[in-house]
N, C-alpha and C. Protein backbone atom coordinates (compact mmCIF):
# COMPACT_ATOMS: atom_id res chain seq x y z
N UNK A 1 -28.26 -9.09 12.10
CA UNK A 1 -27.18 -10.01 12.42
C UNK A 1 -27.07 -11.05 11.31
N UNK A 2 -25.70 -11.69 11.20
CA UNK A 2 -25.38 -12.71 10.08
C UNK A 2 -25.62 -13.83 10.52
N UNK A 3 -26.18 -14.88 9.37
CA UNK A 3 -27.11 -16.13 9.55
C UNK A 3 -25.85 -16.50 9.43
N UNK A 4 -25.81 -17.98 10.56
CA UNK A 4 -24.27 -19.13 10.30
C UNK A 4 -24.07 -19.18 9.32
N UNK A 5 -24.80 -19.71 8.34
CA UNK A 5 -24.66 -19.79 6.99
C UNK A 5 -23.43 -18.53 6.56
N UNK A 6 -23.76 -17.05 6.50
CA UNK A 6 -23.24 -16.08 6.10
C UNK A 6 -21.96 -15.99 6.75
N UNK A 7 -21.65 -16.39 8.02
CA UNK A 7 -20.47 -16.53 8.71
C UNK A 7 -19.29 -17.33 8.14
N UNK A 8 -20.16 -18.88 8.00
CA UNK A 8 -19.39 -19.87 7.48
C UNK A 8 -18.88 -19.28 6.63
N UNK A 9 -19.29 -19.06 5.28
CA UNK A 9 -18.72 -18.59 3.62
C UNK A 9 -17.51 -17.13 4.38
N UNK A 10 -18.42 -16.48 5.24
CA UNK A 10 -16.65 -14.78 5.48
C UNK A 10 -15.74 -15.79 5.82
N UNK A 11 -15.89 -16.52 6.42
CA UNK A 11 -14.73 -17.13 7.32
C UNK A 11 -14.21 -17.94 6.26
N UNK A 12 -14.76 -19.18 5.60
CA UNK A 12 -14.30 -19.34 3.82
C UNK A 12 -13.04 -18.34 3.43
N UNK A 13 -14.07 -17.60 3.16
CA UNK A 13 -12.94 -16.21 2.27
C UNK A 13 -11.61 -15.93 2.45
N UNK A 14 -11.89 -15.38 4.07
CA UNK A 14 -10.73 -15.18 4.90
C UNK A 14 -9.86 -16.56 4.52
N UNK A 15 -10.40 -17.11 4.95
CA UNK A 15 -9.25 -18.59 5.21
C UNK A 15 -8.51 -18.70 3.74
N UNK A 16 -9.38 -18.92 2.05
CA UNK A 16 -8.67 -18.65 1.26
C UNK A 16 -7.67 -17.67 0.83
N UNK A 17 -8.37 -15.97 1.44
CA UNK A 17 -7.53 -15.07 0.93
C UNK A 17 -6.30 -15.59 1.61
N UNK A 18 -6.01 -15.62 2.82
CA UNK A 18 -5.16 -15.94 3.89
C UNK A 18 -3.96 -17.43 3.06
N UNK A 19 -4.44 -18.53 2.96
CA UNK A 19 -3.70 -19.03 2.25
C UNK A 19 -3.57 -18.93 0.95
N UNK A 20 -3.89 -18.01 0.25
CA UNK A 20 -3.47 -17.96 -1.08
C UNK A 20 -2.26 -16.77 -1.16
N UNK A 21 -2.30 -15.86 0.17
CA UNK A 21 -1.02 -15.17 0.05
C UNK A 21 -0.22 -15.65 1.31
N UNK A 22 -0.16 -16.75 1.52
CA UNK A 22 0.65 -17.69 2.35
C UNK A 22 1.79 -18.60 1.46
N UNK A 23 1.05 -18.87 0.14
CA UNK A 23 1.60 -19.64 -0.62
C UNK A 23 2.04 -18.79 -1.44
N UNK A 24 1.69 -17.30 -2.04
CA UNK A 24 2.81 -17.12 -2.62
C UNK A 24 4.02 -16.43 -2.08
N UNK A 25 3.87 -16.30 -1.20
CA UNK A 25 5.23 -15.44 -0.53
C UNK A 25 5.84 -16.56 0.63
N UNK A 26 6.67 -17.00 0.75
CA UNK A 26 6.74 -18.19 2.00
C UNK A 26 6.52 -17.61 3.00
N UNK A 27 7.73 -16.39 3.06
CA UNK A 27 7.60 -16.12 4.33
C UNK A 27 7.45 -14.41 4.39
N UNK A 28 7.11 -13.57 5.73
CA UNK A 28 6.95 -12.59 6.00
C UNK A 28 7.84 -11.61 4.87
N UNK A 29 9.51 -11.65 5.11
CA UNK A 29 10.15 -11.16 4.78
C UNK A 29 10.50 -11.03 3.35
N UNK A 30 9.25 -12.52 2.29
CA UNK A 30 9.56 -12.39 1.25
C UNK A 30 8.01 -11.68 0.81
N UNK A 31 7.15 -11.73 1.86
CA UNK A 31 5.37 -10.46 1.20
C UNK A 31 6.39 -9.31 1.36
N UNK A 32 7.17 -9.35 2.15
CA UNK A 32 7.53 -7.67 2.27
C UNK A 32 8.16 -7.06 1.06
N UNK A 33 9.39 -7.92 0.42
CA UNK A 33 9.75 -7.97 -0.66
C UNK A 33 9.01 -7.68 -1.94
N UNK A 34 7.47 -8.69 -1.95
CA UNK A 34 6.53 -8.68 -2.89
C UNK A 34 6.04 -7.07 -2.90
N UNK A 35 5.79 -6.54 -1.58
CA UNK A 35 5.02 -5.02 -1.38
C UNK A 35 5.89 -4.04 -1.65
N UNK A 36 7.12 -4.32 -1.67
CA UNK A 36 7.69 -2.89 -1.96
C UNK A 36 8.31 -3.16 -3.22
N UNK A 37 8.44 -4.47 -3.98
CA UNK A 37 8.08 -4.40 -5.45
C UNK A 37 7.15 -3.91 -6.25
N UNK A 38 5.97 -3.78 -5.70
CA UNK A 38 4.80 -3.73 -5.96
C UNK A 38 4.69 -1.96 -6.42
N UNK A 39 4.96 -1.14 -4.99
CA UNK A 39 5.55 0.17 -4.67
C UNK A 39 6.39 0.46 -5.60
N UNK A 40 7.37 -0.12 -5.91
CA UNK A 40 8.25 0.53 -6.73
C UNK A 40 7.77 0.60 -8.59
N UNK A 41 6.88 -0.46 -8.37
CA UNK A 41 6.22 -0.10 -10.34
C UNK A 41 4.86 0.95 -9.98
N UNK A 42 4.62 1.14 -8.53
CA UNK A 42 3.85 2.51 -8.96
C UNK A 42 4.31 3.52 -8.93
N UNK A 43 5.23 3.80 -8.20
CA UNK A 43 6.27 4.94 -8.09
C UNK A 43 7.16 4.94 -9.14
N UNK A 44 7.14 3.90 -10.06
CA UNK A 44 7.87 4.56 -11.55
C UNK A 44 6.81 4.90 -12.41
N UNK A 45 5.33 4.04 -12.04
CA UNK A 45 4.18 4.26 -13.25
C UNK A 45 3.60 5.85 -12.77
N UNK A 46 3.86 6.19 -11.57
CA UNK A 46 3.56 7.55 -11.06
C UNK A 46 4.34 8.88 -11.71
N UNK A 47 5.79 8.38 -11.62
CA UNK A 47 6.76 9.51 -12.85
C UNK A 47 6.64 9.69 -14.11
N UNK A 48 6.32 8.79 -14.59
CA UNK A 48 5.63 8.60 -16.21
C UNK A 48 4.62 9.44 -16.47
């Protein structure tokens, strides 16, 4: 089992990963935007 210690820092993580893609996308509809931009330069780097 994980020492508090080890909890505290996942939960850290989470909380940064979490707002660091909070801030760059405002909202839902603009990560969605970001992901299927994302999709579309692998699906051209995939035809190449």
């Amino acid at each position: 089992m994980k020492t508090s210690k080890e909890n505290i820092v996942v939960l850290i993580l989470f909380a940064l990963l979490f707002t660091l893609a909070g801030t760059s996308c405002r909202t839902f509809r603009g990560m969605g935007q970001d992901v299927e931009h994302a999709g579309q330069h692998i699906e051209n780097a995939a035809k190449h």
